[in-house]
C-alpha atoms as a PDB file:
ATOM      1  CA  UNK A   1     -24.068 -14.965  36.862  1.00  0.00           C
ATOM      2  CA  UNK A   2     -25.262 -11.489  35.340  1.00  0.00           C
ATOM      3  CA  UNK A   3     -22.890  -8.605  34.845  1.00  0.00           C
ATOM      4  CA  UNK A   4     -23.020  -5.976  37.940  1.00  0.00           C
ATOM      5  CA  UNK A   5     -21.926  -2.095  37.106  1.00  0.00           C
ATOM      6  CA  UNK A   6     -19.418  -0.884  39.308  1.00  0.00           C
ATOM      7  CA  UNK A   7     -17.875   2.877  39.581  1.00  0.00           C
ATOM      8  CA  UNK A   8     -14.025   2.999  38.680  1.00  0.00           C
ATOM      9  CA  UNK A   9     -11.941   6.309  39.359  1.00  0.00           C
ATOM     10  CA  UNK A  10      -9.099   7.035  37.203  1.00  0.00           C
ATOM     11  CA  UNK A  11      -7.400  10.584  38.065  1.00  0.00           C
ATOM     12  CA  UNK A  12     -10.461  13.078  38.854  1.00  0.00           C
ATOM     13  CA  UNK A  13     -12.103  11.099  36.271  1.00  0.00           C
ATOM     14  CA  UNK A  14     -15.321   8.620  37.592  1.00  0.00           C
ATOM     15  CA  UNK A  15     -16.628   6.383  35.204  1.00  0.00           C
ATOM     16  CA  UNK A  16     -18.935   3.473  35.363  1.00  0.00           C
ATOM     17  CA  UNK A  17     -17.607   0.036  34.205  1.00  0.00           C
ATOM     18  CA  UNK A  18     -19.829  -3.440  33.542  1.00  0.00           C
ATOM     19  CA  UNK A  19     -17.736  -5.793  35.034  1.00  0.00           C
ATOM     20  CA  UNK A  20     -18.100  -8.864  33.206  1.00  0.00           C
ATOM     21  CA  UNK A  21     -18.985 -12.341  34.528  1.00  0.00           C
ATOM     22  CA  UNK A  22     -16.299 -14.817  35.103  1.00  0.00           C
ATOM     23  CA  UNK A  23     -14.802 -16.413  32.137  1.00  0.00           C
ATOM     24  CA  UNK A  24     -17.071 -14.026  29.451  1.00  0.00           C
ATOM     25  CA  UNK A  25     -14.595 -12.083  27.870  1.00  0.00           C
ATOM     26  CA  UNK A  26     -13.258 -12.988  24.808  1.00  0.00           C
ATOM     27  CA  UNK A  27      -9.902 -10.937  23.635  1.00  0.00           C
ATOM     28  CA  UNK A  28     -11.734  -9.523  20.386  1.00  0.00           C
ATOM     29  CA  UNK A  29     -14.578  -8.140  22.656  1.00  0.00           C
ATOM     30  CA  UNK A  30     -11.902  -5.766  24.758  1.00  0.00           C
ATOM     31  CA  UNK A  31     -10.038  -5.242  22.209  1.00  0.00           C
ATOM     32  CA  UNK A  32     -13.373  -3.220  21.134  1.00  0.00           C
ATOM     33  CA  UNK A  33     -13.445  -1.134  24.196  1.00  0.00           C
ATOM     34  CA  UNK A  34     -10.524  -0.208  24.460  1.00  0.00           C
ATOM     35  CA  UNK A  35     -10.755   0.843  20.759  1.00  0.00           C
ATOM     36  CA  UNK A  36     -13.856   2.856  20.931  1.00  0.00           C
ATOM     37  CA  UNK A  37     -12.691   4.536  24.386  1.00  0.00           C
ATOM     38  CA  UNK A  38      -9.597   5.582  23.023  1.00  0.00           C
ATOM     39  CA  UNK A  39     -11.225   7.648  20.108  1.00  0.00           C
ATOM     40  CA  UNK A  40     -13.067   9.148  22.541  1.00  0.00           C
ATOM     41  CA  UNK A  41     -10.574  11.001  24.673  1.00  0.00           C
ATOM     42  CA  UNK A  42     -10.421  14.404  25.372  1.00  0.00           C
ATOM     43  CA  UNK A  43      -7.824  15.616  22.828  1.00  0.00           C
ATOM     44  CA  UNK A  44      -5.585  12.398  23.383  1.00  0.00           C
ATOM     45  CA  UNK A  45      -4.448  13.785  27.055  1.00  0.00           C
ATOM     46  CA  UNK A  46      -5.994  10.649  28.632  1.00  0.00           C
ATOM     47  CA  UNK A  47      -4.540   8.294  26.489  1.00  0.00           C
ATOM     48  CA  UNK A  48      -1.891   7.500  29.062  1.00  0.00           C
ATOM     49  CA  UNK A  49      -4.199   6.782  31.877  1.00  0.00           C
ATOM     50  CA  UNK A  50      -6.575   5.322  30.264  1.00  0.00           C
ATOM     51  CA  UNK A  51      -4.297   2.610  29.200  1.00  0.00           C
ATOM     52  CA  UNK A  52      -3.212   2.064  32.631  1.00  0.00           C
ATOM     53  CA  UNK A  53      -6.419   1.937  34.176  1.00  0.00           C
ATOM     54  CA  UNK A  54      -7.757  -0.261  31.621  1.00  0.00           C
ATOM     55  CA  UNK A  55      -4.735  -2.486  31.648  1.00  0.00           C
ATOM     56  CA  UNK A  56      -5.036  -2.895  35.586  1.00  0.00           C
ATOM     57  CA  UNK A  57      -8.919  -4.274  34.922  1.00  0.00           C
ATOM     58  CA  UNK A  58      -8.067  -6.286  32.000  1.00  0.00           C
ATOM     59  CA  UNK A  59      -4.200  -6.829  31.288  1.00  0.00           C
ATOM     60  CA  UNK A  60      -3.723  -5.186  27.876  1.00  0.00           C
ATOM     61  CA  UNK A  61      -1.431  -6.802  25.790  1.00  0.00           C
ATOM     62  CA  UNK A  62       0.989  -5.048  23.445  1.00  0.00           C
ATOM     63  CA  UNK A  63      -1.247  -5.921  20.401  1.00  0.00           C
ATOM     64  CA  UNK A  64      -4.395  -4.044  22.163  1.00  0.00           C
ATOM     65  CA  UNK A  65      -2.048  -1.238  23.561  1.00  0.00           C
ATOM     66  CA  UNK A  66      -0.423  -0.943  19.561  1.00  0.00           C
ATOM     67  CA  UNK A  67      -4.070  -0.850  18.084  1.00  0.00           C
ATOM     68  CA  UNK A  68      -5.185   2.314  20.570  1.00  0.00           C
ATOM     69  CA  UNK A  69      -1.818   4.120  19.530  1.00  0.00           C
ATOM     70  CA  UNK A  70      -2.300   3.538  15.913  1.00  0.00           C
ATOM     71  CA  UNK A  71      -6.181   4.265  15.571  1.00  0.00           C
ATOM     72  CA  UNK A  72      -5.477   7.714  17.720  1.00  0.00           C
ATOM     73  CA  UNK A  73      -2.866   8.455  15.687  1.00  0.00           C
ATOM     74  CA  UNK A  74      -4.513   7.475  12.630  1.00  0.00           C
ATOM     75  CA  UNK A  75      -7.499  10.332  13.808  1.00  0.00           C
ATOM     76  CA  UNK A  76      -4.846  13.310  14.397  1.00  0.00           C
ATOM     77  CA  UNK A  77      -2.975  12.574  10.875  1.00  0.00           C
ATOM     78  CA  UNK A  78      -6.430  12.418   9.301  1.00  0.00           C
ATOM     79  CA  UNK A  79      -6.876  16.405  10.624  1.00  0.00           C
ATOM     80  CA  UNK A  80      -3.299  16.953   9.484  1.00  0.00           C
ATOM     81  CA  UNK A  81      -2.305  17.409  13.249  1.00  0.00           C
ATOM     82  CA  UNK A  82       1.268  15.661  12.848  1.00  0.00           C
ATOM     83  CA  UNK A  83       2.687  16.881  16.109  1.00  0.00           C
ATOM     84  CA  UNK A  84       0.010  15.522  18.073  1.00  0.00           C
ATOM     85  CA  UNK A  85      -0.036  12.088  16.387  1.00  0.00           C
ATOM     86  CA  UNK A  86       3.694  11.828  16.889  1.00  0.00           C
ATOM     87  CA  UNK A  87       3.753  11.197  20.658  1.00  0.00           C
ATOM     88  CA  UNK A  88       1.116   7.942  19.852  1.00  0.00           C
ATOM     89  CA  UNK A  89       3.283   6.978  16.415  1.00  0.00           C
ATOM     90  CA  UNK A  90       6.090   6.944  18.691  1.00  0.00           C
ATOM     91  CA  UNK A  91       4.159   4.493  21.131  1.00  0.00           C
ATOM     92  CA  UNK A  92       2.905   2.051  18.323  1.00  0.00           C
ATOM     93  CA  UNK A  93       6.749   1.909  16.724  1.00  0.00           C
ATOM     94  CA  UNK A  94       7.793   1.359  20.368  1.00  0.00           C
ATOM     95  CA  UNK A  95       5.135  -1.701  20.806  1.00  0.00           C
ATOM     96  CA  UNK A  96       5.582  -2.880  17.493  1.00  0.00           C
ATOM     97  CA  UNK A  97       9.633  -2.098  16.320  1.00  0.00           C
ATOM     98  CA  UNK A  98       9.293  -4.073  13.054  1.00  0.00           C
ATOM     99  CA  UNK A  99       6.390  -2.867  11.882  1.00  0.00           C
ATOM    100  CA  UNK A 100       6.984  -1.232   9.242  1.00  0.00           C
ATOM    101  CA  UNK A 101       3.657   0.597   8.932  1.00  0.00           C
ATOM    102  CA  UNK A 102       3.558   2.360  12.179  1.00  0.00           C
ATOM    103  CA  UNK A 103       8.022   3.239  11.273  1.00  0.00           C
ATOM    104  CA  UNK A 104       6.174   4.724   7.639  1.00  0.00           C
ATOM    105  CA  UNK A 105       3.485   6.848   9.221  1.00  0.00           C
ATOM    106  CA  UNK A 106       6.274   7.901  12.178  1.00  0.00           C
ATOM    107  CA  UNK A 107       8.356   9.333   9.273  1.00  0.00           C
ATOM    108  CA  UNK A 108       5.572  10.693   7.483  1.00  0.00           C
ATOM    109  CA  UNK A 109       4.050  13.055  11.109  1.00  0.00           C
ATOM    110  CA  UNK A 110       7.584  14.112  11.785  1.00  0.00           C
ATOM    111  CA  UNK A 111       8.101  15.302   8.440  1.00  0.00           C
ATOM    112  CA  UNK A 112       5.134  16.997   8.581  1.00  0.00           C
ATOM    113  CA  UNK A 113       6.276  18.790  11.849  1.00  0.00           C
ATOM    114  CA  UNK A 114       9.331  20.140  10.079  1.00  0.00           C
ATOM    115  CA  UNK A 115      11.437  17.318  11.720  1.00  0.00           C
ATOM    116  CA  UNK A 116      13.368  16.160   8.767  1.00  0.00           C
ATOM    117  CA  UNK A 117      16.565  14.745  10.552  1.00  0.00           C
ATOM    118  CA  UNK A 118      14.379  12.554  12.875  1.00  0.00           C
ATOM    119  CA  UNK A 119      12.261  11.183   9.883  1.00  0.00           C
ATOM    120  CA  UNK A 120      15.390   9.932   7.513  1.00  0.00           C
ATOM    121  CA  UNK A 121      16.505   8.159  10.945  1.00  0.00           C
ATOM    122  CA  UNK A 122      13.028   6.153  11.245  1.00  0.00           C
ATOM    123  CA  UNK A 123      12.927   5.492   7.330  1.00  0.00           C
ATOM    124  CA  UNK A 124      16.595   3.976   7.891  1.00  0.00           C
ATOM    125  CA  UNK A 125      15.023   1.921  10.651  1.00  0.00           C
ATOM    126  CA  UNK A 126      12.477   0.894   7.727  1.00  0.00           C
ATOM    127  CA  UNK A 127      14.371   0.456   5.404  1.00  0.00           C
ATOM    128  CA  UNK A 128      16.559  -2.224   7.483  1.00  0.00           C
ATOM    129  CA  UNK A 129      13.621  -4.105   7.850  1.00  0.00           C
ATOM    130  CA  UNK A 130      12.136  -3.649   4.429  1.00  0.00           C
ATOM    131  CA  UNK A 131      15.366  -2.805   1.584  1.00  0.00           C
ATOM    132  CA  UNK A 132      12.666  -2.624  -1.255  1.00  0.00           C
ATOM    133  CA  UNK A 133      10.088  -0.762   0.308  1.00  0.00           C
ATOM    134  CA  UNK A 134       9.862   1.630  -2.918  1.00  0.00           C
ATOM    135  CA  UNK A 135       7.446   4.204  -0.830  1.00  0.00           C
ATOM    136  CA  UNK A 136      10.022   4.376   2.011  1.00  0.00           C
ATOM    137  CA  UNK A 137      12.482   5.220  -0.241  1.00  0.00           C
ATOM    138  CA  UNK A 138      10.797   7.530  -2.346  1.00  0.00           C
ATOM    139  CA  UNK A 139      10.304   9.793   0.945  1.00  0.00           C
ATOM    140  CA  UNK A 140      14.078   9.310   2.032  1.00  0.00           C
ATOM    141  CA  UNK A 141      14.969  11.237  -1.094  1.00  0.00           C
ATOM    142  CA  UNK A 142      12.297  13.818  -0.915  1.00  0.00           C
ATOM    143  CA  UNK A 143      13.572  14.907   2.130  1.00  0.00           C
ATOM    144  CA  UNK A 144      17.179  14.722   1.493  1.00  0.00           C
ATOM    145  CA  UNK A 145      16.514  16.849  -1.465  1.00  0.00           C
ATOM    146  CA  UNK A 146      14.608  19.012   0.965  1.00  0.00           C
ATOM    147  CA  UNK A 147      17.808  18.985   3.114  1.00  0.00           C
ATOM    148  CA  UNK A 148      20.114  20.271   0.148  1.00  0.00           C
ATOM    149  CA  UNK A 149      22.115  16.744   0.812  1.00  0.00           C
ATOM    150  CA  UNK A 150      21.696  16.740  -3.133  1.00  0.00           C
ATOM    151  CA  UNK A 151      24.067  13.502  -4.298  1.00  0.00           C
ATOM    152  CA  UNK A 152      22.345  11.336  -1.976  1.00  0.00           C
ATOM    153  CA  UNK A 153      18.702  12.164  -3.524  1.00  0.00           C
ATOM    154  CA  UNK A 154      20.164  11.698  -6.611  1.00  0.00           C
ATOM    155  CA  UNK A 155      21.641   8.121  -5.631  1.00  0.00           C
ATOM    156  CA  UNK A 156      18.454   6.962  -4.352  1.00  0.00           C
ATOM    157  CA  UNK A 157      16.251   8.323  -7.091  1.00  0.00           C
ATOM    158  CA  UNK A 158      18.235   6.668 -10.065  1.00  0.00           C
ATOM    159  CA  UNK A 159      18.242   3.363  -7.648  1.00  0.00           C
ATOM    160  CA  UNK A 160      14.374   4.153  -7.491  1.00  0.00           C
ATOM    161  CA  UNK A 161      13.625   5.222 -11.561  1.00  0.00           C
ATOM    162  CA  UNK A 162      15.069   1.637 -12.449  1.00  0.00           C
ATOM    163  CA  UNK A 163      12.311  -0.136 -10.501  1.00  0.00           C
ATOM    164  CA  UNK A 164      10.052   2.535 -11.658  1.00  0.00           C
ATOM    165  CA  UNK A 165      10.568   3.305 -14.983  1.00  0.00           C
ATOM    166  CA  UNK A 166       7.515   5.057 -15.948  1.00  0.00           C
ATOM    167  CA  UNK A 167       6.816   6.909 -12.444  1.00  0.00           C
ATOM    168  CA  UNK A 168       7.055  10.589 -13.738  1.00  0.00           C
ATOM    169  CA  UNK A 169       7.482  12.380  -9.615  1.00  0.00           C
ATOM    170  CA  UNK A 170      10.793  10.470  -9.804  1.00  0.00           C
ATOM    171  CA  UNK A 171      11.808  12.126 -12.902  1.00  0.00           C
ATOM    172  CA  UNK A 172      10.749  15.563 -11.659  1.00  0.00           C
ATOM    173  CA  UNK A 173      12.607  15.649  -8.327  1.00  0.00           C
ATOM    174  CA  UNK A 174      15.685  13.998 -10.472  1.00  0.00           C
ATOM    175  CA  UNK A 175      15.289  17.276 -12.440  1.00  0.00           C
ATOM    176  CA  UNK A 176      15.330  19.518  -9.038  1.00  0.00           C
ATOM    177  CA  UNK A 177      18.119  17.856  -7.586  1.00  0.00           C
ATOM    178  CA  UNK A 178      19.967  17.982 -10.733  1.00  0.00           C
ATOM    179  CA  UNK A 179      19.669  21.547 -11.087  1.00  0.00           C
ATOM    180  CA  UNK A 180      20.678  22.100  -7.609  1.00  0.00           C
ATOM    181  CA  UNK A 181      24.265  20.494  -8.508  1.00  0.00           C
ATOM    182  CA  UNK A 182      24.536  22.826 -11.633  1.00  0.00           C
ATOM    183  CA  UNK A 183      24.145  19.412 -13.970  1.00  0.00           C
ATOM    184  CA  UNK A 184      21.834  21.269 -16.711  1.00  0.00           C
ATOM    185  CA  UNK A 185      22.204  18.660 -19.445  1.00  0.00           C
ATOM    186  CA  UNK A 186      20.713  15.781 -16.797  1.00  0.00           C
ATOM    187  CA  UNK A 187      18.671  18.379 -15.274  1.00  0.00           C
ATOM    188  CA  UNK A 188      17.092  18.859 -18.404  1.00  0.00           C
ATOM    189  CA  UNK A 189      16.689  15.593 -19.902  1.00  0.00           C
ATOM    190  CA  UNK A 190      14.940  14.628 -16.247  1.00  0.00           C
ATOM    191  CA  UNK A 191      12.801  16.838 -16.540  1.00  0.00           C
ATOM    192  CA  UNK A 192      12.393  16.660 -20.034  1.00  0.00           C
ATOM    193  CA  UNK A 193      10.804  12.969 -19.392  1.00  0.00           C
ATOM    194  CA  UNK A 194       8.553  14.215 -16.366  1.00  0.00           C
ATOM    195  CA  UNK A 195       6.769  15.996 -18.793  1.00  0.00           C
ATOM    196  CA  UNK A 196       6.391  13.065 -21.440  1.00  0.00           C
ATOM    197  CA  UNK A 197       4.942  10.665 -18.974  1.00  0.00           C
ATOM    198  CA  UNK A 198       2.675  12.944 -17.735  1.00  0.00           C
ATOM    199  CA  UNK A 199       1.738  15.887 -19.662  1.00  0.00           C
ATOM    200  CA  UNK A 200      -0.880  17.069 -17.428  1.00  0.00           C
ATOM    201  CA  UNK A 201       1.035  18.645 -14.406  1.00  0.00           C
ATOM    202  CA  UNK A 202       2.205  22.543 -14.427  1.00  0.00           C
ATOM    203  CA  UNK A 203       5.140  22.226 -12.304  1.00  0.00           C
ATOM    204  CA  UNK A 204       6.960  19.849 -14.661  1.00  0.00           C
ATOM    205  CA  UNK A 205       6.536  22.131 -17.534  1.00  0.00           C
ATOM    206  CA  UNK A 206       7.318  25.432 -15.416  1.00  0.00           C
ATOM    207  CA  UNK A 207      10.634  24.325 -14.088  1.00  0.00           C
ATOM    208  CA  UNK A 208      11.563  22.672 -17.768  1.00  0.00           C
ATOM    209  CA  UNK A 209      11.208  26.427 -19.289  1.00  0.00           C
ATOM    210  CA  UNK A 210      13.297  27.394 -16.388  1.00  0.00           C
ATOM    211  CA  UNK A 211      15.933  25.162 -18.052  1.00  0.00           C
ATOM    212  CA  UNK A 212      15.675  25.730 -21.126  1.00  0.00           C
ATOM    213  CA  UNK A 213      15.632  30.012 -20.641  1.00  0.00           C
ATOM    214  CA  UNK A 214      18.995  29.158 -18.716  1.00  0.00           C
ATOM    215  CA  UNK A 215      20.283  27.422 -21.731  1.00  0.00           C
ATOM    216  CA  UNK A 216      19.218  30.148 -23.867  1.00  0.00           C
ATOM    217  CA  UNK A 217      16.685  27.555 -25.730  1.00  0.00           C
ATOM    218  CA  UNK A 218      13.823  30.250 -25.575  1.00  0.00           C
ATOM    219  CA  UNK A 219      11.581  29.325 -27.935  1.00  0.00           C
ATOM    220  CA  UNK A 220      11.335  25.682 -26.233  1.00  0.00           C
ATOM    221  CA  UNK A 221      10.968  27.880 -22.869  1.00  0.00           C
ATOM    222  CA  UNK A 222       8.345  29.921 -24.477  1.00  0.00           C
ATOM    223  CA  UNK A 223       6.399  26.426 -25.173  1.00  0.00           C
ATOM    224  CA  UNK A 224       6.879  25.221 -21.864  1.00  0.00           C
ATOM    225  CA  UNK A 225       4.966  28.363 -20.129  1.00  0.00           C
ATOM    226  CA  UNK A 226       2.598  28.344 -23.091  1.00  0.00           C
ATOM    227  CA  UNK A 227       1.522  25.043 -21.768  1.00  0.00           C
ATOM    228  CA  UNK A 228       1.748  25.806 -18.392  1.00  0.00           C
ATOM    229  CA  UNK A 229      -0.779  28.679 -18.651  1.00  0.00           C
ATOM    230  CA  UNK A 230      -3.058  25.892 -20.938  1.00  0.00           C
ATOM    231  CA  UNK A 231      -2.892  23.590 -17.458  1.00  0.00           C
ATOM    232  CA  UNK A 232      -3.972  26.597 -15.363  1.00  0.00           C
ATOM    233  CA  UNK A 233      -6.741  27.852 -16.972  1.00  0.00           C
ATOM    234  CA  UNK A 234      -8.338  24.298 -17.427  1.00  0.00           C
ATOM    235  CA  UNK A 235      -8.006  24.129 -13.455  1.00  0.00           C
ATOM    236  CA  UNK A 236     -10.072  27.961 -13.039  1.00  0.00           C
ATOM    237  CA  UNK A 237     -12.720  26.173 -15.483  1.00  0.00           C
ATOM    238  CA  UNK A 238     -13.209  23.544 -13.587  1.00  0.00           C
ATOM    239  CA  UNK A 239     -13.438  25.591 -10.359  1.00  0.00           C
ATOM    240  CA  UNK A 240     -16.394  27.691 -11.917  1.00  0.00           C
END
């Protein structure tokens, strides 16, 4: 029995559907529509909808409803438009509440929308699903050091350098959190070892000669901003 076209009104929106024969639909072939339709809706407003109207011609499962959130989302964060992924982030974490993906990226949009508070509460959420998820935790203390809740970075960054011994960002923001409590000596030996493992990035080297000019140690300071100007003039030569 062929396939007959049929017009379908959603809203003040007409649109022409193939209604499929009897028993010719497979799950992976929807699944496909209602993937490619969703990445093309008019600035996401649809999205709601859409999904209803779809689900009243097909009956989307959670799964098909979880993929649409996450690949719309996935096309907002790509354009660094947090807020507007948030509302389908929020949808996917809703559909899917242990995985720990769509909690990550959550944490990761509101963050990016200045919503600090809100992302430590879904990387808690994470983290009770997934205790060793290193990235997870790595964020946690990025943005309790952003908070000024100082001791608790700390706590989770020393958890964090003894898995990763040799990860240099850990050392750095030990450093920065350090020197926010007024702890030079650890401070500076932090930092000290950001620099070792990776001798390549300014910032380490910057805020080390901050140290060491605030422990009188000048002539290491002066070496510090000696290589920091090194670092940034290699960066203008590549940018000729």
């Amino acid at each position: 029995m062929p396939n007959k076209k049929v017009k379908k009104t959603q809203g003040d929106v007409e649109m022409l559907v193939q209604e499929p024969a009897v028993g010719s639909i497979e799950s992976a072939e929807t699944s496909t529509i209602f993937y490619l339709h969703a990445m093309s809706i008019f600035g996401g407003r649809l999205l709601g909808g859409l999904l209803n109207f779809y689900n009243s011609l097909f009956g989307l499962s959670s799964k098909d409803k979880a993929k649409i959130h996450r690949n719309v989302s996935n096309h907002y964060l790509r354009k660094g438009l947090h807020q507007k992924a948030i509302n389908s982030l929020k949808e996917w974490a809703r559909l899917e509440p242990k995985n720990t993906d769509a909690l990550y990226q959550l944490a990761i949009a509101l963050a990016g929308g200045g919503k600090s508070k809100q992302a430590i509460t879904v990387l808690d959420k994470l983290l009770k699903i997934d205790p060793n998820n290193r990235d997870a935790v790595y964020q946690k203390c990025r943005l309790l050091l952003k908070r000024k809740e100082f001791e608790q970075a700390v706590a989770g960054l020393e958890e964090l350098r003894k898995a990763e011994a040799e990860n240099a960002e850990i050392y750095y923001l030990l450093g920065m959190a350090y020197n926010r409590m007024e702890k030079d000596s650890e401070a500076v030996e932090a930092m000290e070892k950001a620099t070792k493992l990776n001798n390549e990035e300014a910032k380490y080297f910057q805020h080390l000669g901050f140290l060491y000019e605030r422990a009188g140690k000048s002539k290491e300071a002066a070496t510090c901003f000696a290589r920091v100007m090194e670092l940034e003039e290699d960066e203008e030569d590549l940018d000729l």
